[in-house]
Protein backbone atom coordinates (compact mmCIF):
# COMPACT_ATOMS: atom_id res chain seq x y z
CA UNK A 1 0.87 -52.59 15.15
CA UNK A 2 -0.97 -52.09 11.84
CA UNK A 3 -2.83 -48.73 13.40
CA UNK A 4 0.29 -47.56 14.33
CA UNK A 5 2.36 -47.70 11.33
CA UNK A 6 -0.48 -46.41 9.36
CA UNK A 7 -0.32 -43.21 11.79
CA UNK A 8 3.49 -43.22 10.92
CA UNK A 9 3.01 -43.43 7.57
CA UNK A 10 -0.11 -40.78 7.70
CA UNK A 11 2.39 -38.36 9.58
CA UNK A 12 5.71 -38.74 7.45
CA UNK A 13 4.07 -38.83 4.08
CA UNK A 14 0.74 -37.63 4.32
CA UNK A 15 0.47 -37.44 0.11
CA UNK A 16 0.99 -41.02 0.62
CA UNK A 17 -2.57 -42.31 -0.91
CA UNK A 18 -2.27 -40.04 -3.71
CA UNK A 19 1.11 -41.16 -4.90
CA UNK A 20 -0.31 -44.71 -5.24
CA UNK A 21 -3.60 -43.79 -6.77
CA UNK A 22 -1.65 -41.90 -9.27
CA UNK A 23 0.77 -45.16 -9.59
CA UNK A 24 -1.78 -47.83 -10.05
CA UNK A 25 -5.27 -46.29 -11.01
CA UNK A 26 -6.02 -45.53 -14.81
CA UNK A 27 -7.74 -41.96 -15.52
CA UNK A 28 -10.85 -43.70 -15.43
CA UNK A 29 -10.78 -43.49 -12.04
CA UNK A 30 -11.77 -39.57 -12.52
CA UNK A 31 -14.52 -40.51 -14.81
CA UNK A 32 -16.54 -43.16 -12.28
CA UNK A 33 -18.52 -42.00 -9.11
CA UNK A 34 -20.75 -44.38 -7.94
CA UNK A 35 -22.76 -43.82 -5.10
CA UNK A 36 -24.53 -46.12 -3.18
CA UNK A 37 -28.21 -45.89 -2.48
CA UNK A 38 -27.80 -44.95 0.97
CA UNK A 39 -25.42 -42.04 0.02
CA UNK A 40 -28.18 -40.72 -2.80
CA UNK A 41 -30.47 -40.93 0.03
CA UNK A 42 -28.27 -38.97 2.54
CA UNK A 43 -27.22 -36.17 -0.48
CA UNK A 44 -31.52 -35.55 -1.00
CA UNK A 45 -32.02 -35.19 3.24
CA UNK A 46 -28.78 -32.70 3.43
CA UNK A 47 -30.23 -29.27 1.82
CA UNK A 48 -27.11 -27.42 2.68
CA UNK A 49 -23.86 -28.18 4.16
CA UNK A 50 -22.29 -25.90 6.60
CA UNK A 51 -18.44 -25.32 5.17
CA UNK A 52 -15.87 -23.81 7.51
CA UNK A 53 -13.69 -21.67 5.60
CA UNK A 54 -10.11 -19.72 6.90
CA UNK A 55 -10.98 -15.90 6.11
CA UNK A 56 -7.72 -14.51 5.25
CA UNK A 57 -5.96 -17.38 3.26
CA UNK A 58 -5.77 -15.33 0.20
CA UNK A 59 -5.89 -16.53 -2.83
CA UNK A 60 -6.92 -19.82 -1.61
CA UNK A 61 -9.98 -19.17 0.73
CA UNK A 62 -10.56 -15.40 1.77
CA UNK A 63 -13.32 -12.99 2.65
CA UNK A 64 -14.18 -10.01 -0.19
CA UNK A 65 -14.19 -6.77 2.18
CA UNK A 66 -16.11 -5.20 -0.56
CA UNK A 67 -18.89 -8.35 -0.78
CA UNK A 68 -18.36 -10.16 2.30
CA UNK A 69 -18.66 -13.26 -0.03
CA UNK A 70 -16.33 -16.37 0.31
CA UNK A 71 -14.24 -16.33 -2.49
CA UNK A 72 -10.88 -18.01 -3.55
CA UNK A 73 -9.18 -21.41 -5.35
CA UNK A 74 -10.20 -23.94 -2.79
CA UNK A 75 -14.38 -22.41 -2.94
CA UNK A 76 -14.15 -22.60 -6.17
CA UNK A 77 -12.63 -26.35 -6.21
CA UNK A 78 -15.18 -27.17 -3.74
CA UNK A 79 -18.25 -25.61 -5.38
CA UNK A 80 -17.60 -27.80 -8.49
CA UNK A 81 -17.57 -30.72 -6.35
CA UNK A 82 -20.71 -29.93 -4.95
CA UNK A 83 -22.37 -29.60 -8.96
CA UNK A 84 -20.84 -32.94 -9.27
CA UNK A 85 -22.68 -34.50 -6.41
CA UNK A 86 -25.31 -32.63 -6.09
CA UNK A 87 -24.24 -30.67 -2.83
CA UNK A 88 -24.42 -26.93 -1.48
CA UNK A 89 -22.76 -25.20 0.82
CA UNK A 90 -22.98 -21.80 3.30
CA UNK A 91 -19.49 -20.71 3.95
CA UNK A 92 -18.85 -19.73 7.37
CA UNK A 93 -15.34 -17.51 7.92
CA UNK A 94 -13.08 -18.67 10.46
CA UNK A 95 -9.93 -17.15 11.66
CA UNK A 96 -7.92 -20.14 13.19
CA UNK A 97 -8.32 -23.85 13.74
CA UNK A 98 -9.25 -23.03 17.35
CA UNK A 99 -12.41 -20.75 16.24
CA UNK A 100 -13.78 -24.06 13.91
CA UNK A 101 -13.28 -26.99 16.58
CA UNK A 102 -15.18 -24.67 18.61
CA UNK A 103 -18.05 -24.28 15.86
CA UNK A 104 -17.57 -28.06 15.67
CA UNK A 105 -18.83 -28.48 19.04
CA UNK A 106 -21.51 -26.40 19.22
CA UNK A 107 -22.82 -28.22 16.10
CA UNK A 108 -22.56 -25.00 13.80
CA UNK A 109 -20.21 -26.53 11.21
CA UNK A 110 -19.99 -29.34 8.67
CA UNK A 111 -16.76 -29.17 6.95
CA UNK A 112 -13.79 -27.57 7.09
CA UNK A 113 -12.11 -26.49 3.59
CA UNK A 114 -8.74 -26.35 4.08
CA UNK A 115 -7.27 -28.59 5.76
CA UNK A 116 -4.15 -30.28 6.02
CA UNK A 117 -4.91 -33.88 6.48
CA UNK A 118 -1.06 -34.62 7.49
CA UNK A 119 -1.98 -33.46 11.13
CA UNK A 120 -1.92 -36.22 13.73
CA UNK A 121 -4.92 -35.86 15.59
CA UNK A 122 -5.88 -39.65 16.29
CA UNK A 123 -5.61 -39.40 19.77
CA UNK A 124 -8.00 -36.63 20.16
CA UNK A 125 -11.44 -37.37 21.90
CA UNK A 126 -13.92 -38.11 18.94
CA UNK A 127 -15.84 -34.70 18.82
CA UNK A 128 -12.41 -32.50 18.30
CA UNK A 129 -11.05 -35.23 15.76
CA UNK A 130 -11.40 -34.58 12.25
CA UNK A 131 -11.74 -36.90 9.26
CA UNK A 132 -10.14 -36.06 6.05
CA UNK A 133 -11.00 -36.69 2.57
CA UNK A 134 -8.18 -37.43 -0.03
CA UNK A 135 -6.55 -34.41 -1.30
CA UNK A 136 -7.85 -32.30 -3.78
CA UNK A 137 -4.55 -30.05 -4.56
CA UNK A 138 -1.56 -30.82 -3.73
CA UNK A 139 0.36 -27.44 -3.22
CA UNK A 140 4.45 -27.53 -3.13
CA UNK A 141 6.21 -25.25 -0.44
CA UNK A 142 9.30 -24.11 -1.54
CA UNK A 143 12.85 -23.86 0.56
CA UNK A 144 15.06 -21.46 0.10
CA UNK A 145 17.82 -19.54 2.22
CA UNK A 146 21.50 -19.11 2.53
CA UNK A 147 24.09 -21.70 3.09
CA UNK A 148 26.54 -19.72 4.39
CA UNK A 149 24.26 -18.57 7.39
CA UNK A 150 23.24 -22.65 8.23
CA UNK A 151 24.53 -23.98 11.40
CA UNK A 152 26.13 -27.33 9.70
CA UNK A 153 23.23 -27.41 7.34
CA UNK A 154 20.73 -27.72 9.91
CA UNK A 155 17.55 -25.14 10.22
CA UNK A 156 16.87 -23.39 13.50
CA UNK A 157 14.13 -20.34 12.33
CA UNK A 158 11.90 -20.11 9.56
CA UNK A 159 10.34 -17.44 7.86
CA UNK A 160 6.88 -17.74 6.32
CA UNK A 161 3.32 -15.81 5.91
CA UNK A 162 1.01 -15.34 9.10
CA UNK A 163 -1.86 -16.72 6.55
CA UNK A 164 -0.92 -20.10 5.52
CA UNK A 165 -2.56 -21.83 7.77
CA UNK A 166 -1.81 -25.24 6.07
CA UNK A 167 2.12 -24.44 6.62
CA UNK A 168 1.22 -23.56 10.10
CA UNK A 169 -0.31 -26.56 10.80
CA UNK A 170 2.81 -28.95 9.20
CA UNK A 171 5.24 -26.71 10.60
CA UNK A 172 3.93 -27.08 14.14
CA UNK A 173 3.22 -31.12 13.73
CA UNK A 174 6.84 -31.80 12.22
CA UNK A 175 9.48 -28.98 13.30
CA UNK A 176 8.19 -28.10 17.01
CA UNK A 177 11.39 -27.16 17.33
CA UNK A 178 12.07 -24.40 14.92
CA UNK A 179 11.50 -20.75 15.73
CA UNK A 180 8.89 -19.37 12.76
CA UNK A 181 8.54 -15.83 12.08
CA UNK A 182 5.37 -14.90 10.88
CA UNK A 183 5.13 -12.17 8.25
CA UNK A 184 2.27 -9.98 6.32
CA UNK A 185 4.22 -10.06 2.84
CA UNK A 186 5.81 -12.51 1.06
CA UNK A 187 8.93 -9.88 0.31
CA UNK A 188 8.88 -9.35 4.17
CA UNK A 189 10.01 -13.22 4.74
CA UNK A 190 12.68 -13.35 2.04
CA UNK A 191 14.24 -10.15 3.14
CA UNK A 192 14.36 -12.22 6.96
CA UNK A 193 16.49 -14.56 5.48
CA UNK A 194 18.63 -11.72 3.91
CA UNK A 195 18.77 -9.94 7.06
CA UNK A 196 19.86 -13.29 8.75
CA UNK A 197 16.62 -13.34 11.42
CA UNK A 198 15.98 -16.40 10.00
CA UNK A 199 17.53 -19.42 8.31
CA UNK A 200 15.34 -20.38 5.48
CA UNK A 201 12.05 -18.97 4.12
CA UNK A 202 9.37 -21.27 3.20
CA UNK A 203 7.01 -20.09 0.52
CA UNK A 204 3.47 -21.37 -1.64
CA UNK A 205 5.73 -22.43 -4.77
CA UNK A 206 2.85 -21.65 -6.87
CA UNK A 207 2.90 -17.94 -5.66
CA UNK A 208 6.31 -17.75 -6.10
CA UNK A 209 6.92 -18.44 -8.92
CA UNK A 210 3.62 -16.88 -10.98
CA UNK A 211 5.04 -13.43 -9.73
CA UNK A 212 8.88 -14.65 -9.84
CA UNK A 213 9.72 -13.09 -6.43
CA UNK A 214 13.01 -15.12 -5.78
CA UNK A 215 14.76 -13.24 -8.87
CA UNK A 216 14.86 -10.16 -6.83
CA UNK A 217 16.90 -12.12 -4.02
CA UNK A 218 19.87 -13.68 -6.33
CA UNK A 219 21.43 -14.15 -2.52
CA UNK A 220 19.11 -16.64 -1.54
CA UNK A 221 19.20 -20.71 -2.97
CA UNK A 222 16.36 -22.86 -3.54
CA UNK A 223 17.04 -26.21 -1.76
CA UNK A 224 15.17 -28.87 -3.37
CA UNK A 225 15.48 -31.59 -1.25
CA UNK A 226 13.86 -29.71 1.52
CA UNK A 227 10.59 -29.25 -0.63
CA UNK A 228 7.43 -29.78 1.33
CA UNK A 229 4.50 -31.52 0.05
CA UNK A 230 1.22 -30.18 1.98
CA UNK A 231 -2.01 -31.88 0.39
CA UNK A 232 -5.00 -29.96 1.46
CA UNK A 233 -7.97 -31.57 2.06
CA UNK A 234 -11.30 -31.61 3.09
CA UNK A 235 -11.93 -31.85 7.15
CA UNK A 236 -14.94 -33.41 8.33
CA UNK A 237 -15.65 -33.39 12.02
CA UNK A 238 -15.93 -36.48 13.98
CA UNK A 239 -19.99 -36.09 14.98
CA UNK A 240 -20.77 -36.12 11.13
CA UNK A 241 -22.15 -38.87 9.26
CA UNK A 242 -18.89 -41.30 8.12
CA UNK A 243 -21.40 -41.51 5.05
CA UNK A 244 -20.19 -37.91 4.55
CA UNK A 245 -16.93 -38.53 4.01
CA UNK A 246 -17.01 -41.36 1.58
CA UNK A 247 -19.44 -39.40 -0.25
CA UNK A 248 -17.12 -36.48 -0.70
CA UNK A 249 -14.11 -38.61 -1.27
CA UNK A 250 -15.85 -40.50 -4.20
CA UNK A 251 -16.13 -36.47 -5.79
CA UNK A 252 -12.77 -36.23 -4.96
CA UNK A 253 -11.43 -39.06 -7.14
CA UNK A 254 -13.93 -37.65 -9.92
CA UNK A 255 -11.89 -34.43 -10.34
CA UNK A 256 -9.55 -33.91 -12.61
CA UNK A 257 -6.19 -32.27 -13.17
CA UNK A 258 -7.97 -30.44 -16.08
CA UNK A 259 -10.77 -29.44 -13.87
CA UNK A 260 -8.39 -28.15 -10.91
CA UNK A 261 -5.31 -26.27 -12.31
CA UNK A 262 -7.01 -23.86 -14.45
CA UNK A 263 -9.38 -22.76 -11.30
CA UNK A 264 -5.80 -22.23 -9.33
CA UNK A 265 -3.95 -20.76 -11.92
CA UNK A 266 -6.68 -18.64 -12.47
CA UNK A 267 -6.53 -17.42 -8.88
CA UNK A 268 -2.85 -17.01 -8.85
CA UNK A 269 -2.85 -14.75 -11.90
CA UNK A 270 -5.22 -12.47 -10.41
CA UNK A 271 -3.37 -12.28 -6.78
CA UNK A 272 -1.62 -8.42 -6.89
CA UNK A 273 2.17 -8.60 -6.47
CA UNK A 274 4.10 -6.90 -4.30
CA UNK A 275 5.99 -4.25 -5.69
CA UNK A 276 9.43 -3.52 -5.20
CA UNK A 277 11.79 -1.81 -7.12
CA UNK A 278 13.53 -4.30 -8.04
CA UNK A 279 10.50 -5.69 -9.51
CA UNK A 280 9.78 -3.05 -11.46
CA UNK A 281 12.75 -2.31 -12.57
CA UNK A 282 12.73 -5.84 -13.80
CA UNK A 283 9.20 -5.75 -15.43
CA UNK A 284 9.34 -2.46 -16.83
CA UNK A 285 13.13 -1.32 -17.40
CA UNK A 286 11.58 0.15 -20.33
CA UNK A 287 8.74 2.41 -19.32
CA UNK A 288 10.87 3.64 -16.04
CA UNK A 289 13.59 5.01 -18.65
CA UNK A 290 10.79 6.79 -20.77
CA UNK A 291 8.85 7.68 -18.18
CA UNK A 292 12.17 8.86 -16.37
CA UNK A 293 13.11 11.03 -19.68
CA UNK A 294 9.07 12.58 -20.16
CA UNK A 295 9.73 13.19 -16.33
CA UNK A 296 13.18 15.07 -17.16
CA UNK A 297 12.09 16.75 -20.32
CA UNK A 298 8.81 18.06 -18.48
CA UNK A 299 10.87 18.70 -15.34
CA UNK A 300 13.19 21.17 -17.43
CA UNK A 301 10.13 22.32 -19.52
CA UNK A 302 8.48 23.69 -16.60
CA UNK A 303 11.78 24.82 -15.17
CA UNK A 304 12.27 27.05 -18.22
CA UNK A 305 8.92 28.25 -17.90
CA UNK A 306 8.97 29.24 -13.78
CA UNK A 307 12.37 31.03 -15.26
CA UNK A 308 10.79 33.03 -18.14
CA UNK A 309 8.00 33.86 -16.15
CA UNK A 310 10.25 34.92 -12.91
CA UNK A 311 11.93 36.80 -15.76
CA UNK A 312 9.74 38.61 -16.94
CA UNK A 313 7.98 39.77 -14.01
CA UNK A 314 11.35 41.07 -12.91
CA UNK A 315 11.25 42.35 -16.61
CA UNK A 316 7.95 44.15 -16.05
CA UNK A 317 9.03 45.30 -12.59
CA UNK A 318 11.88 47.23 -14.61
CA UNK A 319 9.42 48.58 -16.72
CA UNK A 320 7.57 50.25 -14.25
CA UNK A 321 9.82 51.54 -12.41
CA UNK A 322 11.65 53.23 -15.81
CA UNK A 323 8.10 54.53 -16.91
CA UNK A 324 7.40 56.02 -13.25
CA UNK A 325 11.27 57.44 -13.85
CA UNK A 326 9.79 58.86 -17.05
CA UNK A 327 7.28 60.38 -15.82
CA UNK A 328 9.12 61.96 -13.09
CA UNK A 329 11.56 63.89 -15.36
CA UNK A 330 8.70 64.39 -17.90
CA UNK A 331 6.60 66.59 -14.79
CA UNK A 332 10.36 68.35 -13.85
CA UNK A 333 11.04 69.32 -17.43
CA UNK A 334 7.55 70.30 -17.95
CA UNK A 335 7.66 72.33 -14.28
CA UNK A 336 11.42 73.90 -15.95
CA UNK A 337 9.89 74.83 -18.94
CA UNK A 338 6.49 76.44 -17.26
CA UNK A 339 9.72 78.27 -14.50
CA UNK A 340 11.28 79.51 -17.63
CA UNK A 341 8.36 80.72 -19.16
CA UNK A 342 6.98 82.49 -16.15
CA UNK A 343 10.40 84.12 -15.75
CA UNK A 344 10.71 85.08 -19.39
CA UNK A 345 7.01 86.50 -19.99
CA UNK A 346 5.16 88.91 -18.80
CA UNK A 347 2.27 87.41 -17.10
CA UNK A 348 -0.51 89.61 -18.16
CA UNK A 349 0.49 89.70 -22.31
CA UNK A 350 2.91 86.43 -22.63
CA UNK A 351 4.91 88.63 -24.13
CA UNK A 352 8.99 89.07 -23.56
CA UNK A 353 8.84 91.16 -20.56
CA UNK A 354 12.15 93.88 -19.96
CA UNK A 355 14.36 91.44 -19.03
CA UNK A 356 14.33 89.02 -21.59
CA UNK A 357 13.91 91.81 -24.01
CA UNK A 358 17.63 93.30 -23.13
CA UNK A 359 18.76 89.56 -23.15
CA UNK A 360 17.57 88.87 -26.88
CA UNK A 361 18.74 92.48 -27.86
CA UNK A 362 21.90 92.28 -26.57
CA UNK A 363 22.22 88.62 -28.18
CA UNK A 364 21.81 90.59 -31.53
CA UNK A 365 23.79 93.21 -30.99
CA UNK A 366 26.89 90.54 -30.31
CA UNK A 367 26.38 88.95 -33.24
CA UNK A 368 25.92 92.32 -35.42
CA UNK A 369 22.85 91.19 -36.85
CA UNK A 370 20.44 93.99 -38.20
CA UNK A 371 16.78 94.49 -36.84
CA UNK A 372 14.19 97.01 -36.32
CA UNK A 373 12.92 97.67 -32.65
CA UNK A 374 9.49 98.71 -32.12
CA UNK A 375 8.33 100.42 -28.97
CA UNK A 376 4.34 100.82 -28.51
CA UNK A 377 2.75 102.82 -25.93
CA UNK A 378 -0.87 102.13 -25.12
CA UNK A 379 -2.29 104.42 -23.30
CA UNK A 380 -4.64 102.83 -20.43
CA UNK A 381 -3.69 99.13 -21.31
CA UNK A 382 -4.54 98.10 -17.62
CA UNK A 383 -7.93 99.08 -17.69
């Protein structure tokens, strides 16, 4: 009867051991770990610890592309443990719990980092069950959603990222029942809910709120009482040493509040938001209008420009076709003059010839001007 309530307990509040250690145990109980003689012996015969790691649980536990190193909150949590008791580790990635009970088995794996030691797994043969160490962050899942869309208040779907494995894991152990959409993006499950494919969305409160996604989504309520507690922990396959665990447990207590939260704060401030417009209209109202007016003023700027230019090529255009008018007229007056000349002259001397002699005489004559007329005859002027 004792077992089983203690599995009750285990699966309705699995933060359960943590709420009375915080309760009853001074902060001195961060500052003491003492280890036995056997477990100083068993920490100088392990050179390096196998740890099991979920490769796309970003920011928590995730695999650089760029590195191919194991990076994240929870490596960086478990790293310090390991300076406190004299521990290392090789980090293995793993894509799903399936992938690392199957490492388990073939003996390829030591620990598991993230894991959510609310998951009732006591019935399990002994090499699949896993062991977990007391928590060593506590996250809070937010709930959030849309009354108005609840059948009588009571959730049928969910909406939360494919990544979370720790949600996963609760989410399958206590609500079987619900239907869970999985999505990439964190804006992708809130806009579910707003789309009314699913009832609530649940989301890492920590993430949430660093980048203050739910202010783009006035629609949507946070429902307090449906807050989920998911301690993660440290899984340590059944086949290990039990020596392991107690070993790891007693760095566990040694942490500290002051120790943890700057390491995940840390990792939260450097996670990239997702950008919507909303978003950055919120963030930067400012340097959208200015940017928005440089855009304008450069927009018209280079509109007045294409126009000048298209003008004056049209301008030029105009130009040369008036100059090759020019020129036109220029050769017909000059082809007139050279007709008038020709006709006038005579083409051996340039002189007047007969015609235009009588013309110029009889142009005198009308206006009874005097002159003198002189005739010349050369004799031979051909020759």
């Amino acid at each position: 009867e004792l077992n089983a309530a203690l599995e009750k307990l285990q699966f309705d509040r699995p933060y359960f051991n943590l709420d009375l250690q915080k309760k009853y145990f001074s902060a001195a109980t961060h500052e003491t770990m003492a280890l036995t003689e056997r477990e100083h012996v068993f920490i100088q015969s392990v050179p390096e610890l196998t740890v099991l790691y979920y490769e796309d649980y970003y920011p928590f536990s995730w695999k650089n592309p760029d590195t191919g190193a194991c990076e994240g909150a929870y490596v960086d949590i478990l790293q310090l443990l390991g300076r406190k008791l004299g521990l290392s580790f090789r980090f293995v990635p793993v894509a799903d719990m399936a992938e690392a009970q199957q490492l388990f088995r073939e003996g390829q794996g030591d620990l598991l980092l993230s894991a959510y030691d609310g998951s009732s797994n006591l019935n399990r043969d002994m090499p699949d069950r896993l062991f977990y160490t007391e928590p060593y962050y506590n996250p809070t899942y937010m709930v959030a959603g849309n009354l108005n869309r609840l059948s009588d208040g009571h959730v049928l779907s969910a909406a939360c990222q494919d990544n979370d494995v720790l949600l996963q894991a609760y989410l399958k152990e206590h609500h079987p029942e619900w239907k869970v959409n999985f999505e990439k993006m964190m804006t992708s499950c809130l806009q579910q809910v707003m789309d009314g494919q699913a009832d609530v969305v649940i989301l890492n409160s920590d993430l949430v709120e660093t980048a203050d996604y739910l202010s783009d989504y006035p629609a949507l309520s946070v429902y307090p009482e449906m807050a989920i507690r998911l301690p993660a922990a440290i899984g340590v396959p059944g086949n290990r040493s039990r020596l392991l665990l107690s070993i790891l447990n007693k760095g566990v207590h040694s942490l500290t509040p002051e120790e943890i939260e700057p390491i995940v704060l840390r990792h939260l401030a450097a996670a990239p938001q997702e950008l919507t417009w909303h978003r950055l209209w919120r963030q930067h109202s400012g340097q959208i209008v200015i940017g928005c007016l440089a855009f304008l003023i450069a927009a018209v700027s280079l509109g007045a420009m294409v126009f000048a230019r298209r003008k004056n090529r049209v301008l030029d255009r105009k130009n040369k076709e008036l100059g090759e008018v020019l020129r036109k007229l220029a050769k017909t007056s000059e082809a007139r003059d050279n007709y008038k000349i020709s006709a006038e002259t005579d083409a051996l001397t340039g002189l007047m010839n007969k015609g235009t002699l009588e013309d110029c005489g009889q142009m005198l004559l009308e206006q009874q001007a005097s002159g003198v007329l002189f005739m010349i005859d050369l004799d031979h002027f051909k020759q």
